[in-house]
PDB file of N, CA and C in Angstrom:
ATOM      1  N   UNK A   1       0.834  -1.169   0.000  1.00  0.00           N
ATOM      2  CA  UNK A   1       0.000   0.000   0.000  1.00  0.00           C
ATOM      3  C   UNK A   1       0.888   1.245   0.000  1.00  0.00           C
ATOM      4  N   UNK A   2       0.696   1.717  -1.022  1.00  0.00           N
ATOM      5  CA  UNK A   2       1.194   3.424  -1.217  1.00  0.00           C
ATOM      6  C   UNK A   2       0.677   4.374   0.304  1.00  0.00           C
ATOM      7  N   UNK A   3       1.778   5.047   0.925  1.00  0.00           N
ATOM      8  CA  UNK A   3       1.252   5.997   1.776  1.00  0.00           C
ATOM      9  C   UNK A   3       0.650   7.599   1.416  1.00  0.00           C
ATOM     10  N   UNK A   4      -0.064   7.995   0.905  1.00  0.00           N
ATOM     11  CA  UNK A   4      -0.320   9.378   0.574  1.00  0.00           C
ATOM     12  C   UNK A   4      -0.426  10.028   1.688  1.00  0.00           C
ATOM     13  N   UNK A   5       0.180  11.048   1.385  1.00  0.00           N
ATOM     14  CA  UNK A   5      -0.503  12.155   2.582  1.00  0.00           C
ATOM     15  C   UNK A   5      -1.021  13.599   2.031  1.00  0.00           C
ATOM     16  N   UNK A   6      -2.223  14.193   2.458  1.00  0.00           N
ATOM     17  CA  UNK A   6      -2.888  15.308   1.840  1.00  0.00           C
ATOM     18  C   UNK A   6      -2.292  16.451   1.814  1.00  0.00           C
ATOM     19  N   UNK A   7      -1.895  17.320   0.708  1.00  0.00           N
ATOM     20  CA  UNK A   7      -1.484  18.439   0.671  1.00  0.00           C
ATOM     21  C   UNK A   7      -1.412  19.767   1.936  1.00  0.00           C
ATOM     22  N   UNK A   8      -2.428  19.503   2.563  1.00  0.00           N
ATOM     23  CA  UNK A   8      -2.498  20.138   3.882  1.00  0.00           C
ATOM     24  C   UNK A   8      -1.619  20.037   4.926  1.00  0.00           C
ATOM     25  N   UNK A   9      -1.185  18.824   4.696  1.00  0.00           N
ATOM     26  CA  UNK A   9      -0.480  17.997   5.965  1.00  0.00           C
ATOM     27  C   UNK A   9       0.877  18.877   5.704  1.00  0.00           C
ATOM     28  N   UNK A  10       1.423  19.084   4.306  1.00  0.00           N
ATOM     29  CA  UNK A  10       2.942  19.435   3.529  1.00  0.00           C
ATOM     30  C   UNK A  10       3.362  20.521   4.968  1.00  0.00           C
ATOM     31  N   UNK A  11       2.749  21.872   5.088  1.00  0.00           N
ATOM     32  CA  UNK A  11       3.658  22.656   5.985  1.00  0.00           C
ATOM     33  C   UNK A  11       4.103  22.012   7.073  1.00  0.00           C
ATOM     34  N   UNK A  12       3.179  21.424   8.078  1.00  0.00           N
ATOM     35  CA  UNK A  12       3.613  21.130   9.105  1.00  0.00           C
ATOM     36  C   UNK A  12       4.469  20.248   9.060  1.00  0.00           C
ATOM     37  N   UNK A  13       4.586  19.211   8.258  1.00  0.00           N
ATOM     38  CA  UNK A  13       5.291  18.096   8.116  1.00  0.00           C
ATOM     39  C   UNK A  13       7.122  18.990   7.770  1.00  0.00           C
ATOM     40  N   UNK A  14       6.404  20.095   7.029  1.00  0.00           N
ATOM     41  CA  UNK A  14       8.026  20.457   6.540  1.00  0.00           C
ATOM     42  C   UNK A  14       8.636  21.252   7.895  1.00  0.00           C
ATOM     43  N   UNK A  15       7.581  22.221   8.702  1.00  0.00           N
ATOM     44  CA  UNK A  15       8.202  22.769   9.835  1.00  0.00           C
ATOM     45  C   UNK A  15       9.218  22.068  10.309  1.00  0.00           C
ATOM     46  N   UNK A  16       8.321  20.837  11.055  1.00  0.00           N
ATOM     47  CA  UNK A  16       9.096  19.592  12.151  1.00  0.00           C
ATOM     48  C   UNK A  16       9.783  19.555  11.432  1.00  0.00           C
ATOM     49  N   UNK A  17      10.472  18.875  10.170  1.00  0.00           N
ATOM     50  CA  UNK A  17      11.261  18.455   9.725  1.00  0.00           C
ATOM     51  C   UNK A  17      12.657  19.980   9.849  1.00  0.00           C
ATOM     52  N   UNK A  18      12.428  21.011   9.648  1.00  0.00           N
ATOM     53  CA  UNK A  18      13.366  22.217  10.079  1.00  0.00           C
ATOM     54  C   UNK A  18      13.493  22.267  11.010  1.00  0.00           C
ATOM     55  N   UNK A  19      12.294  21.983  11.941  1.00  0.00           N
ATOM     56  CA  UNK A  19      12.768  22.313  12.859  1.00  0.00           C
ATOM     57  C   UNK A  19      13.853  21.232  13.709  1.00  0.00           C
ATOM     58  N   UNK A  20      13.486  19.539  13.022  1.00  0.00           N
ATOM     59  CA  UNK A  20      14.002  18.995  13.701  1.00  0.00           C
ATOM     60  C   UNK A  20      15.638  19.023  13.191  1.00  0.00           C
ATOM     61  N   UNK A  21      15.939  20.097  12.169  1.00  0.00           N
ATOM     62  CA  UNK A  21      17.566  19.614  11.688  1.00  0.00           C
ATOM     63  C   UNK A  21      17.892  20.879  12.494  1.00  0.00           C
ATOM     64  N   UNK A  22      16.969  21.764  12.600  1.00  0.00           N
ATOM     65  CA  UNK A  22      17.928  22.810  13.315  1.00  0.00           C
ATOM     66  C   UNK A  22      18.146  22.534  15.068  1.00  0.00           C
ATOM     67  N   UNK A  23      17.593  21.869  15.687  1.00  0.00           N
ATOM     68  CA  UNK A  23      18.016  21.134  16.886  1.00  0.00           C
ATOM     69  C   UNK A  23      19.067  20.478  17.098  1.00  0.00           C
ATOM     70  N   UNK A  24      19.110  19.809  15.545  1.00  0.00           N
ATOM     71  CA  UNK A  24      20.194  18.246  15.528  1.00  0.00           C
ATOM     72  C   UNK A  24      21.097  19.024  15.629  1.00  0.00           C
ATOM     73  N   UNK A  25      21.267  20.140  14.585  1.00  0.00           N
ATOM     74  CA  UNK A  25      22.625  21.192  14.616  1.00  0.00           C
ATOM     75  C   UNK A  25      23.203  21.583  15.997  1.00  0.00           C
ATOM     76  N   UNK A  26      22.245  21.745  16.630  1.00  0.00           N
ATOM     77  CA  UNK A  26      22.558  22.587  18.154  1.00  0.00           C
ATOM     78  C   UNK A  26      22.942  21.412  19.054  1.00  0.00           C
ATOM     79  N   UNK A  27      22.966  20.162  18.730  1.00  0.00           N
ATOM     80  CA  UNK A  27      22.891  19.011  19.962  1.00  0.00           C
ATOM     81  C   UNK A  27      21.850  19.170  20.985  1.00  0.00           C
ATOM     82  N   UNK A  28      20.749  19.536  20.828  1.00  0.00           N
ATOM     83  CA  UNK A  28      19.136  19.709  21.324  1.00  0.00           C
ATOM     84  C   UNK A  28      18.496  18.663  21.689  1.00  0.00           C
ATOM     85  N   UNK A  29      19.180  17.208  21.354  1.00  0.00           N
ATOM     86  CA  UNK A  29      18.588  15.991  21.812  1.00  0.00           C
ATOM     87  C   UNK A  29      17.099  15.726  22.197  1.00  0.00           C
ATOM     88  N   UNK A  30      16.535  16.022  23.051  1.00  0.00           N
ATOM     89  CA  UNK A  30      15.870  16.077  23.865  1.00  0.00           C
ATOM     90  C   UNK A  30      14.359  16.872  22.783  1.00  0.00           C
ATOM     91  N   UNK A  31      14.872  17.517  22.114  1.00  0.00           N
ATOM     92  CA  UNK A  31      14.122  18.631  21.313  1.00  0.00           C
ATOM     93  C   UNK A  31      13.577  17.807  19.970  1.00  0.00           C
ATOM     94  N   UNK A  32      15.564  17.285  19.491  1.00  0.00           N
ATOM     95  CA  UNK A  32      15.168  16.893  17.948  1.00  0.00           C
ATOM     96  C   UNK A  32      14.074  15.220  17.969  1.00  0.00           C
ATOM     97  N   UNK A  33      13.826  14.263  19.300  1.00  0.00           N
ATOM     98  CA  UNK A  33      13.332  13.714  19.767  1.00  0.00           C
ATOM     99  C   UNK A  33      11.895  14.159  19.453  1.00  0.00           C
ATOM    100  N   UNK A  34      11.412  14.974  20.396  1.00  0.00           N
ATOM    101  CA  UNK A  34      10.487  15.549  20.293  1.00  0.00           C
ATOM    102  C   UNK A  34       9.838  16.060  18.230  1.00  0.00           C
ATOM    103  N   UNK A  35      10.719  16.657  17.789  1.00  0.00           N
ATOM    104  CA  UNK A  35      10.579  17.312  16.479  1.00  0.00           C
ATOM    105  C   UNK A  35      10.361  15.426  15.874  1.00  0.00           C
ATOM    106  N   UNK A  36      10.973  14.640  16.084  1.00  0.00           N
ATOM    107  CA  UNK A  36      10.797  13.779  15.126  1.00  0.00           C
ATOM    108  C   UNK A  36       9.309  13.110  15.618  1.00  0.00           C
ATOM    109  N   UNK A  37       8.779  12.966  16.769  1.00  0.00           N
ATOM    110  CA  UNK A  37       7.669  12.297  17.134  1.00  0.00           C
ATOM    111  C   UNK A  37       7.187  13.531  16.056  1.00  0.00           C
ATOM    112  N   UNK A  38       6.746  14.512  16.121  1.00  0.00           N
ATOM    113  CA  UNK A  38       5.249  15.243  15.214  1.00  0.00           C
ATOM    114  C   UNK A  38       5.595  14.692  13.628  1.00  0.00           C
ATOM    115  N   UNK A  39       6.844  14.492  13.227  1.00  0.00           N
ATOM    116  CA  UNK A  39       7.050  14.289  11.799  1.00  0.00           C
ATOM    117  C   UNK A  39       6.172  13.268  11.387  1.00  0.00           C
ATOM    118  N   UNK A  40       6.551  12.173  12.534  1.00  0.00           N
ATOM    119  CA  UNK A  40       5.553  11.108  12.529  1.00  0.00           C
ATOM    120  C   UNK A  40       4.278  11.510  12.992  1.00  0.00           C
ATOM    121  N   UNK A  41       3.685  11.658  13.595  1.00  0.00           N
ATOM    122  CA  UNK A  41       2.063  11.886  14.393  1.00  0.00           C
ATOM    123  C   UNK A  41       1.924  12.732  12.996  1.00  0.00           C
ATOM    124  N   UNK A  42       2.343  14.091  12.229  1.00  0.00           N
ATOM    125  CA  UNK A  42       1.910  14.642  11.403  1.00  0.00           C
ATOM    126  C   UNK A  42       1.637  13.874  10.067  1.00  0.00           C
ATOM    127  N   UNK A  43       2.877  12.886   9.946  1.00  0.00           N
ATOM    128  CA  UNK A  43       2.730  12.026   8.564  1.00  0.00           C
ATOM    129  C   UNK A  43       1.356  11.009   8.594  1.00  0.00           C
ATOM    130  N   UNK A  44       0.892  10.718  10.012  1.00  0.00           N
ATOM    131  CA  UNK A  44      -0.117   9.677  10.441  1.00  0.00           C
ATOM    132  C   UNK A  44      -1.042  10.209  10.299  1.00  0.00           C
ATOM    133  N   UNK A  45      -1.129  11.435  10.759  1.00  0.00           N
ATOM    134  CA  UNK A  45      -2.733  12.605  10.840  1.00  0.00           C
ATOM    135  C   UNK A  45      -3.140  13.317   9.441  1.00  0.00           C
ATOM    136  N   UNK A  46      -2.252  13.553   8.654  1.00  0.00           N
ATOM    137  CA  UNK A  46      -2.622  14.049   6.945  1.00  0.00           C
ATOM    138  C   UNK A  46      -2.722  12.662   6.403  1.00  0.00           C
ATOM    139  N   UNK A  47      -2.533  11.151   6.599  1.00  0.00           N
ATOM    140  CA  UNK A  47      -2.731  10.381   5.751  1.00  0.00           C
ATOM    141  C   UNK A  47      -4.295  10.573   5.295  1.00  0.00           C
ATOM    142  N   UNK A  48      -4.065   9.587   3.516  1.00  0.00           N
ATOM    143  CA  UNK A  48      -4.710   9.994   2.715  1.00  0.00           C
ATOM    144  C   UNK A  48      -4.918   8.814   1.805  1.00  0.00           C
ATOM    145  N   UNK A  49      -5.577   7.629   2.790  1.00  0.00           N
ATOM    146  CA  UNK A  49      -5.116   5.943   2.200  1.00  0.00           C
ATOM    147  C   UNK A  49      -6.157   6.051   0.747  1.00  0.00           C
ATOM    148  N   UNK A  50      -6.085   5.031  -0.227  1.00  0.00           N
ATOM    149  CA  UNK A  50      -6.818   5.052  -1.562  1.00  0.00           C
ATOM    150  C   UNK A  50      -7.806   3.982  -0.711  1.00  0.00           C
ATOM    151  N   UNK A  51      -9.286   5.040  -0.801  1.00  0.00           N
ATOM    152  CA  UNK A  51     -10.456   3.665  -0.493  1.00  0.00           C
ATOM    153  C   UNK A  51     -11.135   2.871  -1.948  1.00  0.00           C
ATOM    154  N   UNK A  52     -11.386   1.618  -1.660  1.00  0.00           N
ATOM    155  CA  UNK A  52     -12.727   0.860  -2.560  1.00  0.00           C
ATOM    156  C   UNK A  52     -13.962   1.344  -1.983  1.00  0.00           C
ATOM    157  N   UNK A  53     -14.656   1.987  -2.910  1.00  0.00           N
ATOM    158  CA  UNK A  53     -15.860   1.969  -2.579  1.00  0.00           C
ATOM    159  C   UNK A  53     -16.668   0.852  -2.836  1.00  0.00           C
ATOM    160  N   UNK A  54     -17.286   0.437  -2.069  1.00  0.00           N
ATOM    161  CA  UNK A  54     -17.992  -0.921  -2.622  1.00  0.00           C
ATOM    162  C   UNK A  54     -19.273  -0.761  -3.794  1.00  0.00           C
ATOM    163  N   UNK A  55     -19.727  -1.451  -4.565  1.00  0.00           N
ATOM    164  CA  UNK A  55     -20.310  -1.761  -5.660  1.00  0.00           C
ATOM    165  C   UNK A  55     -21.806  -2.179  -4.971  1.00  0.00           C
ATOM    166  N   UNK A  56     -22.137  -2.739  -3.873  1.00  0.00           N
ATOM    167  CA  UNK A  56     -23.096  -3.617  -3.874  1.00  0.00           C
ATOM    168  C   UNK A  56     -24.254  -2.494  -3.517  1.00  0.00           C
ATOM    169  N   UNK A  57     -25.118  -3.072  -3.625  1.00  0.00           N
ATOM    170  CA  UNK A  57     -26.720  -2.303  -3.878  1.00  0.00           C
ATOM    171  C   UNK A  57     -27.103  -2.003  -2.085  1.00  0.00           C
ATOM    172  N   UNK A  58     -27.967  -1.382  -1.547  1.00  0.00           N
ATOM    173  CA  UNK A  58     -28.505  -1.077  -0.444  1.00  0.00           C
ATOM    174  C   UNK A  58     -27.427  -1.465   0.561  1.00  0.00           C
ATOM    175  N   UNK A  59     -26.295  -0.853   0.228  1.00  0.00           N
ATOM    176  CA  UNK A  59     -25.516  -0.638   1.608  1.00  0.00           C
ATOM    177  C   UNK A  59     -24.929   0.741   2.022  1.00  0.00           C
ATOM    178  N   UNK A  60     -24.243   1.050   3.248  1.00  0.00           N
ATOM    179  CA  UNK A  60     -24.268   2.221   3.804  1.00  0.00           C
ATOM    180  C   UNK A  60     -22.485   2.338   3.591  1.00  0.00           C
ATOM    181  N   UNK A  61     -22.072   3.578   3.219  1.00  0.00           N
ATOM    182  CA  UNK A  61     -20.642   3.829   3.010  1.00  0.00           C
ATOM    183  C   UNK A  61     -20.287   5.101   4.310  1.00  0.00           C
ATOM    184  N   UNK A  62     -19.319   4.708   5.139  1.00  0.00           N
ATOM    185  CA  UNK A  62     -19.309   5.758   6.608  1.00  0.00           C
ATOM    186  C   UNK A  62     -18.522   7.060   5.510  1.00  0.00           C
ATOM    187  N   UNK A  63     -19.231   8.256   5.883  1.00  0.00           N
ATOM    188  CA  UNK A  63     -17.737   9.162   5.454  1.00  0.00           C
ATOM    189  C   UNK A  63     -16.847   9.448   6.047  1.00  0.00           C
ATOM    190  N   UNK A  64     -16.342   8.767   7.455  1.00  0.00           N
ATOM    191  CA  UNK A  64     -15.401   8.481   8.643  1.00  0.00           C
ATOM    192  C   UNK A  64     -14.732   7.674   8.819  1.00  0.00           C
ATOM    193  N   UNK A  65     -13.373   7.054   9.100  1.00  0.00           N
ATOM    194  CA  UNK A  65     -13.394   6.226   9.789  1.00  0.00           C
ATOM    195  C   UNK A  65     -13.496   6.563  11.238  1.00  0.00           C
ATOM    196  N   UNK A  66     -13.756   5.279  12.380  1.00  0.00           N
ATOM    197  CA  UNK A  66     -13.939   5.638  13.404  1.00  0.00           C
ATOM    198  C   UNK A  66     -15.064   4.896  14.388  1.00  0.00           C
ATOM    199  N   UNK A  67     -15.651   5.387  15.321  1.00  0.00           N
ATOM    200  CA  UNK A  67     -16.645   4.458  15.693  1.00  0.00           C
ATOM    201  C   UNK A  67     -18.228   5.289  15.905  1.00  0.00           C
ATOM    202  N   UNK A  68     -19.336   5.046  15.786  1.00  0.00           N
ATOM    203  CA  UNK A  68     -20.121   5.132  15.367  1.00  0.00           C
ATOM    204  C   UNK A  68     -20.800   5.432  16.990  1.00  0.00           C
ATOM    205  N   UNK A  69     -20.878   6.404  17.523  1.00  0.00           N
ATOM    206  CA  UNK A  69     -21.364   6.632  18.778  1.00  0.00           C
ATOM    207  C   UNK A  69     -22.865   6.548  19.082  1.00  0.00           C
ATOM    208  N   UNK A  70     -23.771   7.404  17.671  1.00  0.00           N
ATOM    209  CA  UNK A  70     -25.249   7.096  17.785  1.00  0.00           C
ATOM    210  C   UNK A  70     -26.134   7.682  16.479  1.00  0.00           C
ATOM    211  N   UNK A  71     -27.360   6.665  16.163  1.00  0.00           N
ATOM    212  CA  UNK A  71     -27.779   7.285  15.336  1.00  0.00           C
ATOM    213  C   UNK A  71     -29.088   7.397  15.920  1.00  0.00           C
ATOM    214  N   UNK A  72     -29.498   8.931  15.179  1.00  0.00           N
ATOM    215  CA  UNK A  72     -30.769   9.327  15.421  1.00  0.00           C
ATOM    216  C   UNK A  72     -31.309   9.835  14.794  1.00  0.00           C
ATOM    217  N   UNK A  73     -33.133   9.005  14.632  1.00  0.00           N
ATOM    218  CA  UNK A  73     -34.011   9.051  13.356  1.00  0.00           C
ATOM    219  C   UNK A  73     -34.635  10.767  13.327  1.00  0.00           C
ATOM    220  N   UNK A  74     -34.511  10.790  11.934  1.00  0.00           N
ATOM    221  CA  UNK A  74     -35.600  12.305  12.043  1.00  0.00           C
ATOM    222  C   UNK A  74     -36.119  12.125  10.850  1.00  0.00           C
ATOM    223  N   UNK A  75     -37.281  11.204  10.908  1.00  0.00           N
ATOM    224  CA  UNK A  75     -38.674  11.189   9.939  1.00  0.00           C
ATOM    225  C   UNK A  75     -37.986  10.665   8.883  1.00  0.00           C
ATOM    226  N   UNK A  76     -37.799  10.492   7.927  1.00  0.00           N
ATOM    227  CA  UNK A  76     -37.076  10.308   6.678  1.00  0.00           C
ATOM    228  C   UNK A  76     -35.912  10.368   6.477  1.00  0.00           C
ATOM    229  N   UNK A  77     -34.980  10.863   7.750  1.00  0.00           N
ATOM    230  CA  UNK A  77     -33.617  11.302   7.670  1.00  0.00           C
ATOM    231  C   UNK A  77     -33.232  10.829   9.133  1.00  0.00           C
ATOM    232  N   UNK A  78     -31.667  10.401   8.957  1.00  0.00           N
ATOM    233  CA  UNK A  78     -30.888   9.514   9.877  1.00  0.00           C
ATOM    234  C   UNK A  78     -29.839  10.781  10.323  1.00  0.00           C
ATOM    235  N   UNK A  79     -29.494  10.693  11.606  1.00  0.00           N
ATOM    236  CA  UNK A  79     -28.014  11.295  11.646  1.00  0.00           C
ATOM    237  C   UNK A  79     -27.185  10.428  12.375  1.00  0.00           C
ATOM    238  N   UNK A  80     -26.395  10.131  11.874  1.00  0.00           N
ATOM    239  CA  UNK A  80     -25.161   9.292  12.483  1.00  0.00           C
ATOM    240  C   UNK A  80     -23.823  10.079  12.941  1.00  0.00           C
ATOM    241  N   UNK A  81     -23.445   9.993  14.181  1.00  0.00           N
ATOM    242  CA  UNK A  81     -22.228  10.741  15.263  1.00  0.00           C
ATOM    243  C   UNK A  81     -21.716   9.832  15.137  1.00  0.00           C
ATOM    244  N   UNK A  82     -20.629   9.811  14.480  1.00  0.00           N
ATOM    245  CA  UNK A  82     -19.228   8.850  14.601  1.00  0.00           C
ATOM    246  C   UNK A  82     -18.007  10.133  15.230  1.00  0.00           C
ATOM    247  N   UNK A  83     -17.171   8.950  16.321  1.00  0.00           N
ATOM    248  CA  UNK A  83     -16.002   9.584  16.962  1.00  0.00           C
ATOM    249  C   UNK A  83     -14.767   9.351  15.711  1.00  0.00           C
ATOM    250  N   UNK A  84     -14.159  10.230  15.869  1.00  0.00           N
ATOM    251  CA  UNK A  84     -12.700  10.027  15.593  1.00  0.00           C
ATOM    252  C   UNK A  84     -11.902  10.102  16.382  1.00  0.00           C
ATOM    253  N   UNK A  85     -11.064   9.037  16.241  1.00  0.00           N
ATOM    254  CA  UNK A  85     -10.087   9.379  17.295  1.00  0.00           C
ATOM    255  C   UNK A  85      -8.463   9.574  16.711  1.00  0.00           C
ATOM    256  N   UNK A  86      -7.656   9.879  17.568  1.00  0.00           N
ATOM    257  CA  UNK A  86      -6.232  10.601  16.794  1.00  0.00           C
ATOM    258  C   UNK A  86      -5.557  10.164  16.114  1.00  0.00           C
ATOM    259  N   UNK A  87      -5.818   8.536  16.000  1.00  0.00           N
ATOM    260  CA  UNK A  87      -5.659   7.402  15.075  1.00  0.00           C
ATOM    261  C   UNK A  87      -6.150   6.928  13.778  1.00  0.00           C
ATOM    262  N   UNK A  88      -7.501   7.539  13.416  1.00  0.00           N
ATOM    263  CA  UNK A  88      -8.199   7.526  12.466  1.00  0.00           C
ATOM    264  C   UNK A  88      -7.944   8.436  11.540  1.00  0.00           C
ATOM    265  N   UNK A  89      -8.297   8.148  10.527  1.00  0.00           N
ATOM    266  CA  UNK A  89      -8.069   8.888   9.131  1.00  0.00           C
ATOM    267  C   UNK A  89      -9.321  10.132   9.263  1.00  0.00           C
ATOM    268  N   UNK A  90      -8.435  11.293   9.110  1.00  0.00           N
ATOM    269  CA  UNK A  90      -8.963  12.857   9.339  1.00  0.00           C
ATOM    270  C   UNK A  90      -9.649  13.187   8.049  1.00  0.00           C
ATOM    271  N   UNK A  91      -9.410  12.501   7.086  1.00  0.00           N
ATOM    272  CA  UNK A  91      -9.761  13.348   5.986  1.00  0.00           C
ATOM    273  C   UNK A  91     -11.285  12.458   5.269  1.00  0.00           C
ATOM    274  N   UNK A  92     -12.113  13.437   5.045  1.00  0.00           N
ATOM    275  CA  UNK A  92     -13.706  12.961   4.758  1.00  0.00           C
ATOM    276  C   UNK A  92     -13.768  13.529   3.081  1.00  0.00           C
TER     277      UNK A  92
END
């Protein structure tokens, strides 16, 4: 699986990444540590995986991932509250 990540994600991802060489420069340890966890958490949080949409007839497609906290009827119309959590794919 190809990793994409969404155009949005690009600044921050590039900050950390400056910011984390300009730490390394200084012997900041402790810092460039830190700078490399967001590179990651940022590369995880703009992902941008390729979905299948499925084909089959009378089924429901989430525009979330995540978990599905509650749905509630209104006459002809559904609303569904799904959580995300910091792990789940941000982008709808």
């Amino acid at each position: 699986m190809r990793l994409t990540i969404n155009k949005e994600g690009y600044p921050y991802i590039f900050i950390a990444l400056l910011a984390t060489a300009l730490s390394s420069s200084f012997d900041l340890h402790f810092a460039t540590y830190g700078f490399l966890f967001l590179i990651g958490f940022f590369t995880i949080f703009f992902r941008d995986p390729r979905r299948k949409i499925p084909s089959a007839r009378n089924i429901i497609v989430s525009p979330a991932d995540g978990r599905v906290k509650s749905i509630k009827n209104y006459g002809a119309y559904k609303e569904v509250h799904i959580f995300i959590g910091p792990l789940d794919v941000h982008i709808n």
